[in-house]
PDB file of N, CA and C in Angstrom:
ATOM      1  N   UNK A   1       6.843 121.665  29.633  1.00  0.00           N
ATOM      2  CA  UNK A   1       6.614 120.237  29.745  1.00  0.00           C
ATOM      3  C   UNK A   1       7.650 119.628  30.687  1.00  0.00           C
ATOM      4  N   UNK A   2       7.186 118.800  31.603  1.00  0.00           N
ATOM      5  CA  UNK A   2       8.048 118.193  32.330  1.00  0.00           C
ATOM      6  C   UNK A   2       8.961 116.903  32.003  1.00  0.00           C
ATOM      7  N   UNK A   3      10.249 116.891  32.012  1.00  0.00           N
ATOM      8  CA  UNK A   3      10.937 115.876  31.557  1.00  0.00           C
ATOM      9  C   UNK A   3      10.624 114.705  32.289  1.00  0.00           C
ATOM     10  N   UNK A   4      10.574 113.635  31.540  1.00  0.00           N
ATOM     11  CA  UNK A   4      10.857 111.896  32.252  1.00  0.00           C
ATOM     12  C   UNK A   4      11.728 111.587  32.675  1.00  0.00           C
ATOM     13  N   UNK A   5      11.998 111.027  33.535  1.00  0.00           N
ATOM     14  CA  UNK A   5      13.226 110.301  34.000  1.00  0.00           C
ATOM     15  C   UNK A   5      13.068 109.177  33.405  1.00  0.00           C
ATOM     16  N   UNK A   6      14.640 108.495  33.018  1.00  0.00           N
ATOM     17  CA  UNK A   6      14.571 107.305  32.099  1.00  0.00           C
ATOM     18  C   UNK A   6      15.404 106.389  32.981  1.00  0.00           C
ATOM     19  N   UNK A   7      14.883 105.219  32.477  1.00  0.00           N
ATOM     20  CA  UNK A   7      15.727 103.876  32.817  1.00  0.00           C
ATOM     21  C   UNK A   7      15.974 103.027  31.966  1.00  0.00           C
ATOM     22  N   UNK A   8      17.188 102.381  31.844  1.00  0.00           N
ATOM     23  CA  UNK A   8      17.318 101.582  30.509  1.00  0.00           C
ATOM     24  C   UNK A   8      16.866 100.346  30.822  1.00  0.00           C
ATOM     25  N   UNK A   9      16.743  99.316  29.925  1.00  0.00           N
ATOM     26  CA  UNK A   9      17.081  97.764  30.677  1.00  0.00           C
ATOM     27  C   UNK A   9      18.474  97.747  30.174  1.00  0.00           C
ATOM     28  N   UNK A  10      18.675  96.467  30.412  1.00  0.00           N
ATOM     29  CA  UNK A  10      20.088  95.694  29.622  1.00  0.00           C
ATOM     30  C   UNK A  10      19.819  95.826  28.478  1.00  0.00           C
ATOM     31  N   UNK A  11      18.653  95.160  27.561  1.00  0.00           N
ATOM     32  CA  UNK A  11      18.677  95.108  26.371  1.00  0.00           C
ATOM     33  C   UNK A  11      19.221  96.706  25.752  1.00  0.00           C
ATOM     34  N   UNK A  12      18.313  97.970  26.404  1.00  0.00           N
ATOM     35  CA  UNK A  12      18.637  99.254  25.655  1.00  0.00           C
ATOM     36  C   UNK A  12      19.892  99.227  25.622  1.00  0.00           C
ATOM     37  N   UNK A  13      20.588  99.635  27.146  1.00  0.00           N
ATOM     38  CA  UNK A  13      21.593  99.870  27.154  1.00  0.00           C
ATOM     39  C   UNK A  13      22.651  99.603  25.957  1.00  0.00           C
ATOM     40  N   UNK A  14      22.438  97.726  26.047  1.00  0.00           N
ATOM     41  CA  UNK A  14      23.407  97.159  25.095  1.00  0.00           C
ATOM     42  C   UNK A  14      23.076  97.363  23.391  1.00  0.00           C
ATOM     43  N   UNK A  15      21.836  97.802  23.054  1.00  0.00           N
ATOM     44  CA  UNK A  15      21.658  98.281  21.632  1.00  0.00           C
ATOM     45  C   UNK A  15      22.273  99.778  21.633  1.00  0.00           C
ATOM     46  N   UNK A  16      22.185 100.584  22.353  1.00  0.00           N
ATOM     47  CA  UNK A  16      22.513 102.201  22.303  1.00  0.00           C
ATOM     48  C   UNK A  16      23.951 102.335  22.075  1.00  0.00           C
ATOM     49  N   UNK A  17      24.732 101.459  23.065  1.00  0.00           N
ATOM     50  CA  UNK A  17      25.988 101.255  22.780  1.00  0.00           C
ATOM     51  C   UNK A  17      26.465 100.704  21.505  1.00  0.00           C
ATOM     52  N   UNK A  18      25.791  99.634  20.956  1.00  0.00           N
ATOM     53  CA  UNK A  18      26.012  99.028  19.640  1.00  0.00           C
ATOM     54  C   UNK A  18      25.843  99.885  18.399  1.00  0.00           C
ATOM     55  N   UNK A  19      24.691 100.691  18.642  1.00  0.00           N
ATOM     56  CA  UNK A  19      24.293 101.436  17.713  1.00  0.00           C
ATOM     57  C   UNK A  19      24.698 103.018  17.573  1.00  0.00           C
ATOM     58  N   UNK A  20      25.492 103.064  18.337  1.00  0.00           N
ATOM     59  CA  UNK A  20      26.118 104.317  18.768  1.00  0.00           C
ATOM     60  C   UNK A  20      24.755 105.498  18.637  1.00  0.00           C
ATOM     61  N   UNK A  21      24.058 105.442  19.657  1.00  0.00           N
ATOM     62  CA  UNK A  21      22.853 106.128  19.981  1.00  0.00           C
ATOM     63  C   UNK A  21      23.291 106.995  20.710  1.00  0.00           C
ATOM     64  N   UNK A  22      22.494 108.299  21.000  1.00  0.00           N
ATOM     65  CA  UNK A  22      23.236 109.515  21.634  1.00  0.00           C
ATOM     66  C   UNK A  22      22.050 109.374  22.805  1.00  0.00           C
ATOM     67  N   UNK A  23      22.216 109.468  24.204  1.00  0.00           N
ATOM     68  CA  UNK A  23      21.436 109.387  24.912  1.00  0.00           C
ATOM     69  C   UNK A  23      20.334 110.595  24.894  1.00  0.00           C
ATOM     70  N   UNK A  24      20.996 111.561  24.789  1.00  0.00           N
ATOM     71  CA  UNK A  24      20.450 113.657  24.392  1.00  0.00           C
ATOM     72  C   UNK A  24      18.834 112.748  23.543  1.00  0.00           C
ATOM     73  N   UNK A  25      19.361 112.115  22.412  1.00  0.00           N
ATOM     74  CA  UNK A  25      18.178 111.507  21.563  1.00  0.00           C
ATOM     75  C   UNK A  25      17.325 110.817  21.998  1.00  0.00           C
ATOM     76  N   UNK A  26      17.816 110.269  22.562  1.00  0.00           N
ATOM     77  CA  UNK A  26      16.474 109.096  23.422  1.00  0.00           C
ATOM     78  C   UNK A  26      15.913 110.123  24.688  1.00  0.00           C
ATOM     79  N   UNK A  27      16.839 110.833  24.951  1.00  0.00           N
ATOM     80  CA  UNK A  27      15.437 111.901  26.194  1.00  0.00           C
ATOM     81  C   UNK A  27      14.846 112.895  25.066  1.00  0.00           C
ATOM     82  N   UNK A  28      15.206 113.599  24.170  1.00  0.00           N
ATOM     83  CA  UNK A  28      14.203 113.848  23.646  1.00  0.00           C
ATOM     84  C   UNK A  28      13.562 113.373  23.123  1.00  0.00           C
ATOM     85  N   UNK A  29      13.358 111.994  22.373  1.00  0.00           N
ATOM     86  CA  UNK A  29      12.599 111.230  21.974  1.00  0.00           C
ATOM     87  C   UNK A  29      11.608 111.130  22.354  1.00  0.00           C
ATOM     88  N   UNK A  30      11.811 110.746  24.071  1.00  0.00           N
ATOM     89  CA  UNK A  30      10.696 110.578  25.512  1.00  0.00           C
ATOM     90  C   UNK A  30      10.344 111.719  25.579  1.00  0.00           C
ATOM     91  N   UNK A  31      10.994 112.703  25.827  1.00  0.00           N
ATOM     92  CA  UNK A  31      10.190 113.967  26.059  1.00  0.00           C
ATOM     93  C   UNK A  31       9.075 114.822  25.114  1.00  0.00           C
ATOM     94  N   UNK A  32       9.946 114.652  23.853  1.00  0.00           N
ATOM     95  CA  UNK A  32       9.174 115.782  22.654  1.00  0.00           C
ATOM     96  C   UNK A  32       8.961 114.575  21.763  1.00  0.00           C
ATOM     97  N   UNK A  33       8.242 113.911  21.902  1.00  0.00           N
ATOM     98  CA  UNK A  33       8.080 112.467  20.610  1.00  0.00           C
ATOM     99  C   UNK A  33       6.958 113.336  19.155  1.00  0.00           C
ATOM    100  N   UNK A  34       7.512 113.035  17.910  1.00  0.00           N
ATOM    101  CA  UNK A  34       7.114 113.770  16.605  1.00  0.00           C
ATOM    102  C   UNK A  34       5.360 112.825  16.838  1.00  0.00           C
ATOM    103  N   UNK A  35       5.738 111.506  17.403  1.00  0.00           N
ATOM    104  CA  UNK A  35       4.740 110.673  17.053  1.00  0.00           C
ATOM    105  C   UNK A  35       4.914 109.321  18.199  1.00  0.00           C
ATOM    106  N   UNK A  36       3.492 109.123  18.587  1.00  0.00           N
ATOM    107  CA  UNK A  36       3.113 108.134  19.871  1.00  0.00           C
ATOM    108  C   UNK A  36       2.243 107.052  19.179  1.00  0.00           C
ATOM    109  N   UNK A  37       2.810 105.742  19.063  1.00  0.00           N
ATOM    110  CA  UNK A  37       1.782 104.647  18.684  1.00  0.00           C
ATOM    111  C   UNK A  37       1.804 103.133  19.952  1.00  0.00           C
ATOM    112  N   UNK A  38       0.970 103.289  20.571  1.00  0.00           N
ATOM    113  CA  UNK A  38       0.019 101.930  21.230  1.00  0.00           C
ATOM    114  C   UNK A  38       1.195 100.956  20.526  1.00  0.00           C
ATOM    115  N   UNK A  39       1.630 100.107  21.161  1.00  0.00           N
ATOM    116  CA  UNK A  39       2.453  98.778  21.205  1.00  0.00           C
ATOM    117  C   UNK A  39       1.002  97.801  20.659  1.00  0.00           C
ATOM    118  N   UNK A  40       1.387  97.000  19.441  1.00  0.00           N
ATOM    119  CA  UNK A  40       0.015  96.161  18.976  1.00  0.00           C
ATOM    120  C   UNK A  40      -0.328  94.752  19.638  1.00  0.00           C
ATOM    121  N   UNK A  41       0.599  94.337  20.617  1.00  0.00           N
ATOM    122  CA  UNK A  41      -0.062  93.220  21.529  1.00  0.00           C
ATOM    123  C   UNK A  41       0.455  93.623  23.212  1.00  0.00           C
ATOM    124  N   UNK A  42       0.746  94.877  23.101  1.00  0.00           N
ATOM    125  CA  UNK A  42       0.913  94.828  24.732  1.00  0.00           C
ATOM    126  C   UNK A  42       0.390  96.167  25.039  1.00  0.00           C
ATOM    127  N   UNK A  43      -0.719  96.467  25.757  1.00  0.00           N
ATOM    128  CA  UNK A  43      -1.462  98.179  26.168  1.00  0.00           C
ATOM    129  C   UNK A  43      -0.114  98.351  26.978  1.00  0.00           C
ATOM    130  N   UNK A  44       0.525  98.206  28.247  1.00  0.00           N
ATOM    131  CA  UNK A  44       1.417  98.959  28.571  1.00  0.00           C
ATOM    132  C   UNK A  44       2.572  99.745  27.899  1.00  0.00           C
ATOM    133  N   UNK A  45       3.054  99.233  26.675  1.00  0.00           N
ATOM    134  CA  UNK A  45       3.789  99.822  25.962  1.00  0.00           C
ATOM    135  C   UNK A  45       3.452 100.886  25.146  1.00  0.00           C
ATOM    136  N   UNK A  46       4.193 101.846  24.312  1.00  0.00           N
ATOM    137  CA  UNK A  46       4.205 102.628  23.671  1.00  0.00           C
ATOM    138  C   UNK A  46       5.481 102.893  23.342  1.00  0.00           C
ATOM    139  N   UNK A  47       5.085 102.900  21.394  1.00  0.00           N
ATOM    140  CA  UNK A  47       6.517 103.421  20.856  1.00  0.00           C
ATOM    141  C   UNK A  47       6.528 105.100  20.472  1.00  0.00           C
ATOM    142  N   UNK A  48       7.778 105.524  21.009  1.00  0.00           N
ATOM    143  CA  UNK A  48       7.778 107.051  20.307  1.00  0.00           C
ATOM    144  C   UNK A  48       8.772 107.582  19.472  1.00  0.00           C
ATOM    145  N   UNK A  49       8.342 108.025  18.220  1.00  0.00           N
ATOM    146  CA  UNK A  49       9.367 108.085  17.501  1.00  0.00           C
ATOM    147  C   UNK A  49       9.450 110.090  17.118  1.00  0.00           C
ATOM    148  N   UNK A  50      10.614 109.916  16.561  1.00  0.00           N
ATOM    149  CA  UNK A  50      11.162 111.108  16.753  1.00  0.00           C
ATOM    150  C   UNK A  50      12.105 111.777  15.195  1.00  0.00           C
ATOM    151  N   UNK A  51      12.581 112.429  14.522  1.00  0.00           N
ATOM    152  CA  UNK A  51      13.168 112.960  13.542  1.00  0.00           C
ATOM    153  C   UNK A  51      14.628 113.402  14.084  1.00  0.00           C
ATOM    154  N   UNK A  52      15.843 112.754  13.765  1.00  0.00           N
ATOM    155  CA  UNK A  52      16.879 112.920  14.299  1.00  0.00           C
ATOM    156  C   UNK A  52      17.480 113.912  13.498  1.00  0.00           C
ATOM    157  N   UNK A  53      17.465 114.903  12.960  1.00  0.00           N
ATOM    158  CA  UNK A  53      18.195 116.226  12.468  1.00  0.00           C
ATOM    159  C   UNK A  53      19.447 115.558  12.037  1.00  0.00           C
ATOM    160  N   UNK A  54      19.950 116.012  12.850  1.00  0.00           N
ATOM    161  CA  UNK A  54      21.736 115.559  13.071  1.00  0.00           C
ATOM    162  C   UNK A  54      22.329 114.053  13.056  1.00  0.00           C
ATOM    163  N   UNK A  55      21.218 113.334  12.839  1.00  0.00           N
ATOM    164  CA  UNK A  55      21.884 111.862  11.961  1.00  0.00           C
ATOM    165  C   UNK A  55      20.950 111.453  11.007  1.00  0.00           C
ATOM    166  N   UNK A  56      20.997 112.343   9.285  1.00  0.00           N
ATOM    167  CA  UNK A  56      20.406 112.649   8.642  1.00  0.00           C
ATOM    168  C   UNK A  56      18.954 112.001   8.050  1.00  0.00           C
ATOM    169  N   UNK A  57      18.561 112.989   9.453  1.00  0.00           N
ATOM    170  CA  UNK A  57      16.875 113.368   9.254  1.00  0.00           C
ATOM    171  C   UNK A  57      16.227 111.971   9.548  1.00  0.00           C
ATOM    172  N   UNK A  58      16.588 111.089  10.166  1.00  0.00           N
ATOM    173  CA  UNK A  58      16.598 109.383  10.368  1.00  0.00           C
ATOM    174  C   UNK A  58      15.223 109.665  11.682  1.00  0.00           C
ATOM    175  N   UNK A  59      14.792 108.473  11.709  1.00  0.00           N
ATOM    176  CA  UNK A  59      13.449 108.260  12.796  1.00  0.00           C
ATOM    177  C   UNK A  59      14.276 107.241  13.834  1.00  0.00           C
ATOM    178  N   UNK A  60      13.712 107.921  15.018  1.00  0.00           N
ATOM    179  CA  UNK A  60      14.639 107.151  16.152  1.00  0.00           C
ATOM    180  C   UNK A  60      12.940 106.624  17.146  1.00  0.00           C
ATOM    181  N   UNK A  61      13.082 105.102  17.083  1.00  0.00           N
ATOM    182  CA  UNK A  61      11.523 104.947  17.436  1.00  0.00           C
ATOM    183  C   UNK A  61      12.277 104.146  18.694  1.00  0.00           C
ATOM    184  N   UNK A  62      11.844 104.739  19.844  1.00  0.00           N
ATOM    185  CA  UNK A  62      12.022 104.288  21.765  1.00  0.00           C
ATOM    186  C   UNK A  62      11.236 103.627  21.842  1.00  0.00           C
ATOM    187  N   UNK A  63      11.056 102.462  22.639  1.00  0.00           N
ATOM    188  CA  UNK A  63       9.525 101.576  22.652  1.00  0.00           C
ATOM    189  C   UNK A  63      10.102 102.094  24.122  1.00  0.00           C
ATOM    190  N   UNK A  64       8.980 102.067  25.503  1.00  0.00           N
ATOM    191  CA  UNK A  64       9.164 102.432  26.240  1.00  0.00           C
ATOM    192  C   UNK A  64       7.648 101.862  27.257  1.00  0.00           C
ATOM    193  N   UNK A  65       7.838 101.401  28.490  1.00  0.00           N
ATOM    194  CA  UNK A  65       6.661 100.819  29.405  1.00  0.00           C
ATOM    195  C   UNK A  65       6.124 101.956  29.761  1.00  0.00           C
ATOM    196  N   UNK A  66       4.995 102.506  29.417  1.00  0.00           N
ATOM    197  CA  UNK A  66       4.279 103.781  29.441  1.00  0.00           C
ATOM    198  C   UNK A  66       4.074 103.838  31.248  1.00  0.00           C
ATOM    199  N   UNK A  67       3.621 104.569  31.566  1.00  0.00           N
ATOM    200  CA  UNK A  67       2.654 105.169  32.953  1.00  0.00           C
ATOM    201  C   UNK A  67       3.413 104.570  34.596  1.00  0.00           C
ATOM    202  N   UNK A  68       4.966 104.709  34.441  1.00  0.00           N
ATOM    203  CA  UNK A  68       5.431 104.672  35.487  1.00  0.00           C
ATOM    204  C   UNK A  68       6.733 105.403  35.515  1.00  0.00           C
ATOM    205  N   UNK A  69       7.202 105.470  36.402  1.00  0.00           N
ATOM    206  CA  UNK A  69       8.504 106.586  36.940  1.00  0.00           C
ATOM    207  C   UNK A  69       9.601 105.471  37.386  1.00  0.00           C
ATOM    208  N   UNK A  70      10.678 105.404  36.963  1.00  0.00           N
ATOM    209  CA  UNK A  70      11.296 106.341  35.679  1.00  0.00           C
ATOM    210  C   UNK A  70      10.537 105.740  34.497  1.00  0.00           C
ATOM    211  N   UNK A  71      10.279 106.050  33.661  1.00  0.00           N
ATOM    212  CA  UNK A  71       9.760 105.828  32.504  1.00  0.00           C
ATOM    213  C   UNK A  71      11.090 104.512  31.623  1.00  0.00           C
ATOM    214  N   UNK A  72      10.426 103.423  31.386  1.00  0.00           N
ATOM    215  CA  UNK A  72      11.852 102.206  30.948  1.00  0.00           C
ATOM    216  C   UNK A  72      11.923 102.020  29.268  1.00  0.00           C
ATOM    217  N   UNK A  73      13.279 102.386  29.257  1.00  0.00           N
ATOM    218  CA  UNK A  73      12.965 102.016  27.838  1.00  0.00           C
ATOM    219  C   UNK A  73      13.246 100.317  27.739  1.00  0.00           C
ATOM    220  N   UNK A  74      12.784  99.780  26.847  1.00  0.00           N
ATOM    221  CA  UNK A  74      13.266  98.939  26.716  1.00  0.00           C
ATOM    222  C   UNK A  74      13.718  98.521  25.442  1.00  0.00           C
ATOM    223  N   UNK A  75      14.057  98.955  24.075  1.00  0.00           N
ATOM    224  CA  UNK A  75      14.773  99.300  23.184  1.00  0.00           C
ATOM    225  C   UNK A  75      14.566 100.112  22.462  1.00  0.00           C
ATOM    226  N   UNK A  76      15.747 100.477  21.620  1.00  0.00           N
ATOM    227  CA  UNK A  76      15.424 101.705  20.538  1.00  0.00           C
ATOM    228  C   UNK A  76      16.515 101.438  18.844  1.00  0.00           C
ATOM    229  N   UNK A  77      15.902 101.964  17.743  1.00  0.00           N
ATOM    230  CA  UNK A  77      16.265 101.288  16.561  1.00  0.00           C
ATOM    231  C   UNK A  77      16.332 103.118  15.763  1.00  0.00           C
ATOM    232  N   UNK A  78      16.743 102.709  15.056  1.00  0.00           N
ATOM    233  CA  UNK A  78      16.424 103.381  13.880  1.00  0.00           C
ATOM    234  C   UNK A  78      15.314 103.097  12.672  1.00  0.00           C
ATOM    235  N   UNK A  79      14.321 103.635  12.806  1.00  0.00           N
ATOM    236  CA  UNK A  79      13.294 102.919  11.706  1.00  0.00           C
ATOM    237  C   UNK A  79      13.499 103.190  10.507  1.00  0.00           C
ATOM    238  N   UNK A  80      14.236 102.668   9.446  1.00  0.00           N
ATOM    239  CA  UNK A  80      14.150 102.839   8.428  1.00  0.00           C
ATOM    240  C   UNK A  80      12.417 102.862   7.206  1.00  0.00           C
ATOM    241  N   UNK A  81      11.820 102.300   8.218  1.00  0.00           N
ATOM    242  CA  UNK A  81      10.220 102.095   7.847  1.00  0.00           C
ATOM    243  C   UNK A  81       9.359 103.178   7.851  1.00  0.00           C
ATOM    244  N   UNK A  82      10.257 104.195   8.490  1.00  0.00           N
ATOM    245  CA  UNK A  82       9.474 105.940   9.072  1.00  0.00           C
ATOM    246  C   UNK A  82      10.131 106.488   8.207  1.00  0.00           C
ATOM    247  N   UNK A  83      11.235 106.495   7.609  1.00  0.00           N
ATOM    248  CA  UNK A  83      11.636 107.528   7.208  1.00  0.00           C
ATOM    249  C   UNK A  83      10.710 108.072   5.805  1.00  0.00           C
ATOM    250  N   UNK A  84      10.952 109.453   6.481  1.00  0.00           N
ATOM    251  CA  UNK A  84      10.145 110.152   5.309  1.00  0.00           C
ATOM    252  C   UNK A  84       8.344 110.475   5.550  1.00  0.00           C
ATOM    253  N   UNK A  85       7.981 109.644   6.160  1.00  0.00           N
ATOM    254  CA  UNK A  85       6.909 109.585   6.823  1.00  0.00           C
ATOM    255  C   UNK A  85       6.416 110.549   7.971  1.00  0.00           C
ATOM    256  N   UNK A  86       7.348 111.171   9.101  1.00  0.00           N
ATOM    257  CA  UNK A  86       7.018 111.989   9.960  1.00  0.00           C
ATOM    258  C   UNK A  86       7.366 113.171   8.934  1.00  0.00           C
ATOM    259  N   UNK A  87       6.927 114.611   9.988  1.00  0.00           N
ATOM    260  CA  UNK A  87       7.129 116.101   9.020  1.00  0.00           C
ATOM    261  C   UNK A  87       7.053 116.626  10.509  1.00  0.00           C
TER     262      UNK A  87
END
């Protein structure tokens, strides 16, 4: 599978830093996503969320502007709303 190239906005940037997010996580997030859901009022978007192992077993959901290069995130959270939910 071919990797994405990523771009942050400001907003990511400044949550990743806040949230002490590991960047490694957010490209695999983009790359190997557990799970892809349609943004519910905008078709260009898409959120992908992911099973973080190593920051215990937590869902790391990227919202990201689908179908262009670099691929943008434009924020990322921890979903406490997933957890337990992906496998």
């Amino acid at each position: 599978m071919k990797s994405e190239k990523i771009n942050l906005s400001a907003h990511a940037k400044r949550v990743i830093f806040e949230r002490n997010i590991k960047h490694k996580w957010i490209e695999d997030t983009i790359n190997n996503p557990d799970k892809r859901e349609p943004d519910s009022t905008d078709t260009s978007i898409e959120h992908r969320l992911k099973i973080i192992e190593e920051y215990g077993s937590r869902v790391l959901r990227v919202i990201c502007k689908k179908n262009i290069e670099p691929t943008l995130v434009i924020t990322t959270f921890f979903d406490r709303r997933e957890k337990g939910k992906l496998k």
